[in-house]
N, C-alpha and C. Protein backbone atom coordinates (compact mmCIF):
# COMPACT_ATOMS: atom_id res chain seq x y z
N UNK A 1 118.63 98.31 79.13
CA UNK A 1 119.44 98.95 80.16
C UNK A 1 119.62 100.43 79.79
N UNK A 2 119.59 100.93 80.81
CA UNK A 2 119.38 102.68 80.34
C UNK A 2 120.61 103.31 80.89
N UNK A 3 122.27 103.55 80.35
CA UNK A 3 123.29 104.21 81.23
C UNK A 3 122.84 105.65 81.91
N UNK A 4 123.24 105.73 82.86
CA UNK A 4 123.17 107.07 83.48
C UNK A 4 124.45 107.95 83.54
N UNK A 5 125.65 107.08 83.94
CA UNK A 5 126.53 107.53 84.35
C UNK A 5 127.58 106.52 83.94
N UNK A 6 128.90 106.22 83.49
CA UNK A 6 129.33 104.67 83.74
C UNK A 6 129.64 103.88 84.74
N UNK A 7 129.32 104.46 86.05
CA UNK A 7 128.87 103.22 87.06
C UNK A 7 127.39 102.67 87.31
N UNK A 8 126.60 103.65 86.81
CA UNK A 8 124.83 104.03 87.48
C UNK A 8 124.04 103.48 86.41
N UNK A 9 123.28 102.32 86.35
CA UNK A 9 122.37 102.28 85.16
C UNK A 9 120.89 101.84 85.83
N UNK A 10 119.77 102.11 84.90
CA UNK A 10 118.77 101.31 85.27
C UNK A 10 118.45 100.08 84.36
N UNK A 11 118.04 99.22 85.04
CA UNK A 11 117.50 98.19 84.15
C UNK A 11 115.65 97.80 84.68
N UNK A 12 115.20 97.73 83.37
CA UNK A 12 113.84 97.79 83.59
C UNK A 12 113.15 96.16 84.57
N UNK A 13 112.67 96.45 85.18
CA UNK A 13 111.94 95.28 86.15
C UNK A 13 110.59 94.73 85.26
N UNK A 14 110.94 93.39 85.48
CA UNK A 14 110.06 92.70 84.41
C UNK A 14 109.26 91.61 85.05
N UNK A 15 108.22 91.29 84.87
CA UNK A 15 107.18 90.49 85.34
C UNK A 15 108.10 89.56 85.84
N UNK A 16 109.14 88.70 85.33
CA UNK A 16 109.96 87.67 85.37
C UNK A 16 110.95 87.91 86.91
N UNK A 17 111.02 89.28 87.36
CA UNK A 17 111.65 90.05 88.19
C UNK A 17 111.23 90.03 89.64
N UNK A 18 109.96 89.42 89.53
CA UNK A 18 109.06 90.01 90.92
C UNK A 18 109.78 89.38 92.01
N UNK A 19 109.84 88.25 91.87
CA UNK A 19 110.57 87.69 93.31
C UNK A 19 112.34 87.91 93.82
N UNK A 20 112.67 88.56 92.57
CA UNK A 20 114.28 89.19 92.94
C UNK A 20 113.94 90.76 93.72
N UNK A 21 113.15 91.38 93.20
CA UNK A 21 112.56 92.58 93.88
C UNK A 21 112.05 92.37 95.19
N UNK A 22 111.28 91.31 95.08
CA UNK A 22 110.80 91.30 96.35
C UNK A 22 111.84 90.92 97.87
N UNK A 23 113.08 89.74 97.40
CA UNK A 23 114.22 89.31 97.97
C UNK A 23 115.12 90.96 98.25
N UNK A 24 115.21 91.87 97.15
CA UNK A 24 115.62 93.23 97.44
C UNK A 24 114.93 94.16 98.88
N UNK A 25 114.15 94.04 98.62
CA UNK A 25 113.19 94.95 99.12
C UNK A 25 113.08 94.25 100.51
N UNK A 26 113.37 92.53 101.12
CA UNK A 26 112.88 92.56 102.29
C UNK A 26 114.22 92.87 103.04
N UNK A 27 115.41 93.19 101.95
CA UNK A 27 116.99 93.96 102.49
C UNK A 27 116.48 94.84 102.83
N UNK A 28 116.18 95.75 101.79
CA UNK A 28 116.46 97.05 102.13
C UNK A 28 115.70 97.73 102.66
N UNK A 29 114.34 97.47 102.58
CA UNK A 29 113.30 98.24 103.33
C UNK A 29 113.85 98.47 104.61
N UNK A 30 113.83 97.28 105.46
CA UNK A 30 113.73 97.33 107.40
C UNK A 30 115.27 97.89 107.66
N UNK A 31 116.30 98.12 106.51
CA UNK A 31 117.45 99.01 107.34
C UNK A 31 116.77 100.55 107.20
N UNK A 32 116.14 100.89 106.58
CA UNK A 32 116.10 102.10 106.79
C UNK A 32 114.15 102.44 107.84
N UNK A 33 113.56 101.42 107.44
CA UNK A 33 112.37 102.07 108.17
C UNK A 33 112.19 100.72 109.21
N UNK A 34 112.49 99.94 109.71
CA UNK A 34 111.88 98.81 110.05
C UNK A 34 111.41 99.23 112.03
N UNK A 35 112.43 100.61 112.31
CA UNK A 35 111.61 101.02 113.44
C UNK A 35 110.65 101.56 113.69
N UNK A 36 110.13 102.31 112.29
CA UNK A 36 108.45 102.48 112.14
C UNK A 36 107.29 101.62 112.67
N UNK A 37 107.98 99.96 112.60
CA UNK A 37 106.57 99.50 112.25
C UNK A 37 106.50 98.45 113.40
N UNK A 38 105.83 98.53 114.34
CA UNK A 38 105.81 96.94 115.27
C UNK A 38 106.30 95.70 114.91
N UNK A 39 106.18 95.52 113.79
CA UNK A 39 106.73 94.19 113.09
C UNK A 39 107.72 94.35 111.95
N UNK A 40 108.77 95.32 112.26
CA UNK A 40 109.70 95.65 111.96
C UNK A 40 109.83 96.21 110.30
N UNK A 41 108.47 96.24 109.50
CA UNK A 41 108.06 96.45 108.43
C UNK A 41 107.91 95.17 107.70
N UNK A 42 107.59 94.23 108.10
CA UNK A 42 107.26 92.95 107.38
C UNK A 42 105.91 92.62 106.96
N UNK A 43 104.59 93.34 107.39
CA UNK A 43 103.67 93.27 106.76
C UNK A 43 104.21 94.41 105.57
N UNK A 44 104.30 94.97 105.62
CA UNK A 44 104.05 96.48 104.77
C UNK A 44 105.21 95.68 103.31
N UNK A 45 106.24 95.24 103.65
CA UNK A 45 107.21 94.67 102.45
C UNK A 45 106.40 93.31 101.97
N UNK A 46 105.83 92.49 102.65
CA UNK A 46 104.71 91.23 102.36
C UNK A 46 103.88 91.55 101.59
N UNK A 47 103.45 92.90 101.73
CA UNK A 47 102.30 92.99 100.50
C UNK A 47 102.36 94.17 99.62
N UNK A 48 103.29 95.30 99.89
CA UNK A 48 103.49 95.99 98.40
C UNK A 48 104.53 95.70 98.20
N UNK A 49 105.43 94.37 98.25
CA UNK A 49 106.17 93.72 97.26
C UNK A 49 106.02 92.17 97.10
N UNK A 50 104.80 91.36 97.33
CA UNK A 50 104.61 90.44 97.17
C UNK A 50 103.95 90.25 95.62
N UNK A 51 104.06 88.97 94.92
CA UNK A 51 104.57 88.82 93.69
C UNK A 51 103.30 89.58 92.91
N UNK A 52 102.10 88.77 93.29
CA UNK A 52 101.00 89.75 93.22
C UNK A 52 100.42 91.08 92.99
N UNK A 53 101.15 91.80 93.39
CA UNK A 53 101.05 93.25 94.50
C UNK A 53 102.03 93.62 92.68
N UNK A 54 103.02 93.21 92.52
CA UNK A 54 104.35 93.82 91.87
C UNK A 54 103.74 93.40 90.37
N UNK A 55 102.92 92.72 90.12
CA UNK A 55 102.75 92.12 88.83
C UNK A 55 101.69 93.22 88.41
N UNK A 56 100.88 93.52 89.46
CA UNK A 56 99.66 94.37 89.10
C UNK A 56 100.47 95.98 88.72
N UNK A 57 100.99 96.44 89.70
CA UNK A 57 102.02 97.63 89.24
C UNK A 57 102.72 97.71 88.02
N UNK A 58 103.19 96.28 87.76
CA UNK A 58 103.78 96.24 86.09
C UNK A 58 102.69 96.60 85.30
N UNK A 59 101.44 96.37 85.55
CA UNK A 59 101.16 96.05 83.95
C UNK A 59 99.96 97.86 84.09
N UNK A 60 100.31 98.91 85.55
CA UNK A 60 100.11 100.18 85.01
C UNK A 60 100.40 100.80 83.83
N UNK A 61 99.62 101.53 83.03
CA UNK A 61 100.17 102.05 81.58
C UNK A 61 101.21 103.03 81.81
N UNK A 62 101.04 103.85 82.75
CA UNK A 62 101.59 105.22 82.67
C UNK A 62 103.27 104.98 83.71
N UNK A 63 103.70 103.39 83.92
CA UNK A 63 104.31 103.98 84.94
C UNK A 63 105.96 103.24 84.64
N UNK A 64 106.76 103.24 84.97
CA UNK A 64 108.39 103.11 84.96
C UNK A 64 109.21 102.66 86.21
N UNK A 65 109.22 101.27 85.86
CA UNK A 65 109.99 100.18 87.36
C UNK A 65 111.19 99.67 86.97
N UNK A 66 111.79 100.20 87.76
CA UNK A 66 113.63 100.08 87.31
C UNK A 66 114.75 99.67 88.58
N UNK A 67 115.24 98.79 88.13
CA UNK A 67 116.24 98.24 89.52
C UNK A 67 117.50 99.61 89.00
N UNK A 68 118.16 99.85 90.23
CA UNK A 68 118.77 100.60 90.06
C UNK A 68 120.50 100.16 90.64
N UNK A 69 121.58 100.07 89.51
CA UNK A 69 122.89 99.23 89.67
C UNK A 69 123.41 100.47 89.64
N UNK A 70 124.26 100.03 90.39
CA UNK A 70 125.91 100.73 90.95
C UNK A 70 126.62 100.25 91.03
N UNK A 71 127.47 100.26 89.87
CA UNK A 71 129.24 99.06 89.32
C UNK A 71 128.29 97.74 89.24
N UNK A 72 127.68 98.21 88.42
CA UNK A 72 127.11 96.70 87.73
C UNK A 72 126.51 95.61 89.21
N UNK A 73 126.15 96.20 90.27
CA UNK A 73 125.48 95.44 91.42
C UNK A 73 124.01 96.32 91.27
N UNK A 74 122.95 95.59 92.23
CA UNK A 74 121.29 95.94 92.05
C UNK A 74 121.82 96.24 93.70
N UNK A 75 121.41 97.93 93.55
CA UNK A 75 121.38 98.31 95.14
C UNK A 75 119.77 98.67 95.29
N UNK A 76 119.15 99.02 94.33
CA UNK A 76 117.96 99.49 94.86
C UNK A 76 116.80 99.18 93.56
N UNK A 77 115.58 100.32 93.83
CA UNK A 77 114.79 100.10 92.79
C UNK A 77 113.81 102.19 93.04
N UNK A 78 113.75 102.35 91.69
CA UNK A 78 113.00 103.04 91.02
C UNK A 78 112.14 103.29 90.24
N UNK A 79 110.62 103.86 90.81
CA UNK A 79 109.60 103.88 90.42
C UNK A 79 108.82 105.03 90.24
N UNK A 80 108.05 105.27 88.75
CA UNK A 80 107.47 106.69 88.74
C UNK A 80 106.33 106.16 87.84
N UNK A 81 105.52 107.07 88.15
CA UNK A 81 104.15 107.26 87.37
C UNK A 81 104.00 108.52 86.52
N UNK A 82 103.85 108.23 85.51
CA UNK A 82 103.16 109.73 84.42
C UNK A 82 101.82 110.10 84.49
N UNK A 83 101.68 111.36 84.76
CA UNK A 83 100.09 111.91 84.66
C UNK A 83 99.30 111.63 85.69
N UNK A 84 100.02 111.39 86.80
CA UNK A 84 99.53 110.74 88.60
C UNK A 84 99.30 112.25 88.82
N UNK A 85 98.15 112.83 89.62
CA UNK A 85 97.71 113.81 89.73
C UNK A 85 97.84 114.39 91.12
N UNK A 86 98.22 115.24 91.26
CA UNK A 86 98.03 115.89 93.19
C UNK A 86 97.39 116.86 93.34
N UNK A 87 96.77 116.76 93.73
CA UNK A 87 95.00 117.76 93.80
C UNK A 87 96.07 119.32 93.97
N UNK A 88 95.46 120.45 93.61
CA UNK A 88 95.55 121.61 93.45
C UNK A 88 96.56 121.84 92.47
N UNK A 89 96.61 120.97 91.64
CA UNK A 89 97.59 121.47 90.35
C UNK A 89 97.23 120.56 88.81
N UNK A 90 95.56 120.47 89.23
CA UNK A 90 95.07 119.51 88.11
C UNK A 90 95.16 119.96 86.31
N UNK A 91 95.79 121.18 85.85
CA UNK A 91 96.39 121.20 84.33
C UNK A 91 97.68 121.06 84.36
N UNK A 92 98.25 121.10 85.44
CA UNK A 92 99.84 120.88 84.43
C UNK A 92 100.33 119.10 84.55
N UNK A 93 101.04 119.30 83.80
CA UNK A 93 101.22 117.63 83.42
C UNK A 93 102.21 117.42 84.88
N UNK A 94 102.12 116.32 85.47
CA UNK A 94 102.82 115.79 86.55
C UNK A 94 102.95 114.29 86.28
N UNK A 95 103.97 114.14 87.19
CA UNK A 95 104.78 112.94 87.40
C UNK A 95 104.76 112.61 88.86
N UNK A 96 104.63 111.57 89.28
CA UNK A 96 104.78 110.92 90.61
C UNK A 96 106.32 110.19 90.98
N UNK A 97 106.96 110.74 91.79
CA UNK A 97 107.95 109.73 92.21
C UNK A 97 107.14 108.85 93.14
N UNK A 98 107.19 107.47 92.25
CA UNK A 98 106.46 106.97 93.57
C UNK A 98 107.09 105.97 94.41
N UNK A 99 108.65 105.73 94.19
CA UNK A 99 109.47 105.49 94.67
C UNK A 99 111.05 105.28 94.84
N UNK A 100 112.18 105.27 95.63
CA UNK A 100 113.56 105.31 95.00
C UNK A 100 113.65 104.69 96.32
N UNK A 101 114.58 103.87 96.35
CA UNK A 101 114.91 102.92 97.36
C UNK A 101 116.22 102.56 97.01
N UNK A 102 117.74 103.14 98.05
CA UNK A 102 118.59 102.48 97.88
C UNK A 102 119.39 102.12 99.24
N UNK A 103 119.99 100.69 98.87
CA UNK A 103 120.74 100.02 100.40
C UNK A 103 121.87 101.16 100.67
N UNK A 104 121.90 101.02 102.11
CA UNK A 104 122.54 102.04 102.73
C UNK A 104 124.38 101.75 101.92
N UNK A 105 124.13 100.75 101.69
CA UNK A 105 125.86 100.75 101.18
C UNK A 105 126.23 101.48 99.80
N UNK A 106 124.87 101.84 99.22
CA UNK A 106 125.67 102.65 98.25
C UNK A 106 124.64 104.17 98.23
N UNK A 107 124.36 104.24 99.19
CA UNK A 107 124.34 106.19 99.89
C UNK A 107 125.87 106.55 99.77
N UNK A 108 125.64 107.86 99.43
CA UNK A 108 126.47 108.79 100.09
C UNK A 108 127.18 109.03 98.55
N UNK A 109 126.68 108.01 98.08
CA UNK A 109 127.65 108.18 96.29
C UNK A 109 126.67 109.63 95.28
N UNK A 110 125.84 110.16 95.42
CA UNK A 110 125.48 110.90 94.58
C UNK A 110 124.60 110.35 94.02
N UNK A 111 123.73 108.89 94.55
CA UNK A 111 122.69 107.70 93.15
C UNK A 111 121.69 108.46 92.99
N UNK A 112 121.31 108.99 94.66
CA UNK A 112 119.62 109.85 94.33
C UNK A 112 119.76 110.79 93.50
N UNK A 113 120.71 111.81 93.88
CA UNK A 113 120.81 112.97 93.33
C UNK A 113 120.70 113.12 92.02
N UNK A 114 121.62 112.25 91.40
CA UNK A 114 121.73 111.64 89.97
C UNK A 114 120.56 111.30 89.41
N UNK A 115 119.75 110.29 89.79
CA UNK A 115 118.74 109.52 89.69
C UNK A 115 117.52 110.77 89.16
N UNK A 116 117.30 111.78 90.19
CA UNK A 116 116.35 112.30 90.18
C UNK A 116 116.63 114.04 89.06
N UNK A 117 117.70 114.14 89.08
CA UNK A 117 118.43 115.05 87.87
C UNK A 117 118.22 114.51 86.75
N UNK A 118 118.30 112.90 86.30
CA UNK A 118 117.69 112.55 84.98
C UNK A 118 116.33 112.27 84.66
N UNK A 119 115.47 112.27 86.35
CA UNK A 119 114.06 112.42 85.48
C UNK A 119 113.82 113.72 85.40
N UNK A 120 113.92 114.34 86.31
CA UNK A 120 113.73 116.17 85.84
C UNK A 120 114.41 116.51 84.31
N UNK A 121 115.28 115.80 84.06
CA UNK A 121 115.61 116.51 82.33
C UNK A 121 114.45 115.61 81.25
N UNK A 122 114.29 113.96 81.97
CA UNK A 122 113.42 113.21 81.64
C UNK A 122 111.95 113.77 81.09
N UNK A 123 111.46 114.15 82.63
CA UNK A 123 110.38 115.04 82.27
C UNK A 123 109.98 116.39 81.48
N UNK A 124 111.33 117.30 81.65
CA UNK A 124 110.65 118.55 80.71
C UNK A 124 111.20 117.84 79.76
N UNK A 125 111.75 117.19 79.03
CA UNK A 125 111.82 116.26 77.33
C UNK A 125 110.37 116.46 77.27
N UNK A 126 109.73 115.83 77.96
CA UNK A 126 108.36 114.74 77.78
C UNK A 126 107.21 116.09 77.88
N UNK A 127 107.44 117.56 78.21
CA UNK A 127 106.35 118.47 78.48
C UNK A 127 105.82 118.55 80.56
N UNK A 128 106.55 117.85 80.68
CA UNK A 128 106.01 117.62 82.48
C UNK A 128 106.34 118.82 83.04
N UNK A 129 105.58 119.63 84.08
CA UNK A 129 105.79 120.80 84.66
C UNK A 129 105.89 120.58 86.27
N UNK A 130 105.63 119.27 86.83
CA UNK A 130 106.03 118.95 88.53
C UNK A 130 106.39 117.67 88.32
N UNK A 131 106.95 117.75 89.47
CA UNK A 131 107.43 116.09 90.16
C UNK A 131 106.60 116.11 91.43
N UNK A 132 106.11 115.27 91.88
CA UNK A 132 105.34 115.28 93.34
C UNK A 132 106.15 113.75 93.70
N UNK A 133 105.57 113.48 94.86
CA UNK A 133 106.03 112.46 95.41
C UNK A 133 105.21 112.21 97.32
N UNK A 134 105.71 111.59 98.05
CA UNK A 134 104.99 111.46 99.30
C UNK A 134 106.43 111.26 100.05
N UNK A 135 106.61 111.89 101.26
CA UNK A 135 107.69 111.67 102.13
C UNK A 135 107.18 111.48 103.03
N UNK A 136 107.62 110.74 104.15
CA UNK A 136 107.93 110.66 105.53
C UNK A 136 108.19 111.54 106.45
N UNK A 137 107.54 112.44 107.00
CA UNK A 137 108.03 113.45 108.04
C UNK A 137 109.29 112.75 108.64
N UNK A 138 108.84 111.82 109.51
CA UNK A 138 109.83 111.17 110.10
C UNK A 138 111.17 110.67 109.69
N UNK A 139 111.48 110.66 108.28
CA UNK A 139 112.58 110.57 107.59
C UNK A 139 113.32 111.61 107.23
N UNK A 140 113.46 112.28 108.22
CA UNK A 140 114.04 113.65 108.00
C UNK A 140 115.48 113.68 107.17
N UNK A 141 116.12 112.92 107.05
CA UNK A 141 117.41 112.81 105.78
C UNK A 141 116.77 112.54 105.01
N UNK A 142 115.89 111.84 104.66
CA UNK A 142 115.25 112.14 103.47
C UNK A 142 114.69 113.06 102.75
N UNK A 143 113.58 113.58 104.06
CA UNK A 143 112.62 115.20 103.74
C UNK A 143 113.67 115.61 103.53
N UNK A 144 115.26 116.10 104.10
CA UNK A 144 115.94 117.43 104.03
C UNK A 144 116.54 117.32 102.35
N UNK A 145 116.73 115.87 101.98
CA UNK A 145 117.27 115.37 100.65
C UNK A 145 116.40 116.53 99.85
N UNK A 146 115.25 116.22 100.11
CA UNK A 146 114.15 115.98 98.58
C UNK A 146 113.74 118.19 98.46
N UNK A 147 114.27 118.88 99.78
CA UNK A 147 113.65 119.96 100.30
C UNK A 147 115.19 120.87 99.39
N UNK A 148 116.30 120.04 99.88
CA UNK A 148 117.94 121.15 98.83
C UNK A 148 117.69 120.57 97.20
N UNK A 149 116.83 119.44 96.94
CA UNK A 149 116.51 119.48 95.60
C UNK A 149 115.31 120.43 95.10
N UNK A 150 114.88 121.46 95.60
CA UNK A 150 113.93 121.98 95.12
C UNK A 150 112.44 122.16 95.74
N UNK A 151 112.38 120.96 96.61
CA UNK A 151 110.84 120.49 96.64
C UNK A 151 110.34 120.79 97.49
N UNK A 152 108.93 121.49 97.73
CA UNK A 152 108.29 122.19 98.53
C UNK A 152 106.60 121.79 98.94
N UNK A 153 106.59 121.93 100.33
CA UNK A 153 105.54 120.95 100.99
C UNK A 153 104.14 121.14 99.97
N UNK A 154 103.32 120.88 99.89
CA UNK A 154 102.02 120.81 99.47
C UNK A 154 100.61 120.56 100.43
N UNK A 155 101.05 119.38 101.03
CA UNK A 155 99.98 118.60 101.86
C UNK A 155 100.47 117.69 102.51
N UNK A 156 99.53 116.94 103.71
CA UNK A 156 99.90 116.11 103.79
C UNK A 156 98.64 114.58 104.16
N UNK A 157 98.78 113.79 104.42
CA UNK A 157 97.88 112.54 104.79
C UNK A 157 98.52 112.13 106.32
N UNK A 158 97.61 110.87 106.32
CA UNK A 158 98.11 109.97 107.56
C UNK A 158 98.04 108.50 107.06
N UNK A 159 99.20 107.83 107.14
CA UNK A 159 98.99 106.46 106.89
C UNK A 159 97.70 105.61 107.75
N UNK A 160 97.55 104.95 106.83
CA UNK A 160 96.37 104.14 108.15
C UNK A 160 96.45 102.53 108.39
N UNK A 161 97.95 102.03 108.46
CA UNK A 161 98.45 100.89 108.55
C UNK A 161 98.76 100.13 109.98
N UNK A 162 98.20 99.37 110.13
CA UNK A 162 97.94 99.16 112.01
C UNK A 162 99.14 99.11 112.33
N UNK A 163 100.36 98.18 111.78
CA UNK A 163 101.27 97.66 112.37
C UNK A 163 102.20 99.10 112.02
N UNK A 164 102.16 99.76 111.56
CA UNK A 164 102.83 101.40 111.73
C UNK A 164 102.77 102.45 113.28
N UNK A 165 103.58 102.62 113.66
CA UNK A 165 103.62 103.46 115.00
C UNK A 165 102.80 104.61 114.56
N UNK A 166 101.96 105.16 115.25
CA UNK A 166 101.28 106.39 115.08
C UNK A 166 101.63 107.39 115.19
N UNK A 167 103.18 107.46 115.84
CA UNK A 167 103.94 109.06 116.01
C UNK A 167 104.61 108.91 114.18
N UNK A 168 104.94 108.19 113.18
CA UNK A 168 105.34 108.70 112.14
C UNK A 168 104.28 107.85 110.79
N UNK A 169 102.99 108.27 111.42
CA UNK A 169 102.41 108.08 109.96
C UNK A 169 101.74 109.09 108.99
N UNK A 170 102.40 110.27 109.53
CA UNK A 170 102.16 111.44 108.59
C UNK A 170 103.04 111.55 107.45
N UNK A 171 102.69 111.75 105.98
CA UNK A 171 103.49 111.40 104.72
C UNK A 171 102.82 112.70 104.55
N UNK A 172 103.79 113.81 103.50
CA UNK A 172 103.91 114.74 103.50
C UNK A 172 103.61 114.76 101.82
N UNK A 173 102.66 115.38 101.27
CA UNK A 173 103.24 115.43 99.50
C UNK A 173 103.68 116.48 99.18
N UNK A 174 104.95 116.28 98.51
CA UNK A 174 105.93 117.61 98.13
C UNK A 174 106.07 117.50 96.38
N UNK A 175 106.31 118.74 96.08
CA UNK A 175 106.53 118.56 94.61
C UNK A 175 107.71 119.73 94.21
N UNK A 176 108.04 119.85 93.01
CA UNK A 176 109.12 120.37 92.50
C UNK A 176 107.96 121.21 91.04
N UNK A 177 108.33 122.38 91.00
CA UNK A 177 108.01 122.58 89.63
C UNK A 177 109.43 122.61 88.57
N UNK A 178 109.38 122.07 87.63
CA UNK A 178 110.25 121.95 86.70
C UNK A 178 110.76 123.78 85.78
């Protein structure tokens, strides 16, 4: 268990974990995106959190899967990769957020903010010079989150997931230099 704060800790997600993550995740995903997707985001939570899908992600070398508690409850989960690369910045050492997910009931407390202030001290410890990550145009409380922390557009893609609406499958990659 890693304290952050004395309400905020992470605890590491463990092979043994997959199907409590996955029971998390079919919460919390569809309150915040489930109007994205024709099927309310239930393919998309079926298979990058099905047990499978989550076991293979564990056993990445470079990467860090953490449920994330608030007063000792699991509101969400946090995920990053070391040395994940985003084209036009191939020498400096980077980090991927490659995910933070928390239930709307414990927004508004400061978790992200927090969350992402200890990998930025995390990372320059470690020599890291960006954070990148992928946003959601369409999640604009989110983009505006990640944009007063620092982070500035780069590029972007298009999802190519059928059951995704086609007006928000543009994901944006933004990064932070440290």
């Amino acid at each position: 268990m890693i304290d952050i704060t004395e309400s905020l800790q992470l605890k590491p997600v463990l092979s043994s974990d997959a199907k409590t993550l996955f029971t998390l995740m079919k919460e919390i995903y569809p309150l915040a995106y489930s109007h994205f997707w024709t099927d309310q985001g239930d393919w998309y939570v079926n298979t990058q959190y099905c047990e499978k899908n989550i076991l293979k992600e564990l056993l990445e070398e470079n990467s860090e899967d953490y449920f994330i508690l608030f007063n000792n409850e699991v509101i969400g989960n946090f995920r990053f990769i070391w040395d994940e690369k985003l084209t036009g910045f191939s020498k400096e050492n980077q980090l991927k957020l490659h995910r933070i997910y928390l239930h709307p009931k414990a927004q508004g407390n400061g978790i992200g903010k927090t969350l992402l202030a200890w990998l930025d001290a995390k990372a320059i410890r470690k020599g890291y010079e960006i954070i990148w990550l992928d946003a959601m145009d369409a999640q604009l409380k989110a983009f505006q989150f990640y944009k007063k922390l620092g982070y500035n557009y780069h590029s972007h893609v298009f999802l190519p997931f059928h059951f995704l609406h086609v007006a928000v499958r543009k994901m944006s990659q933004i990064y932070k230099k440290l």
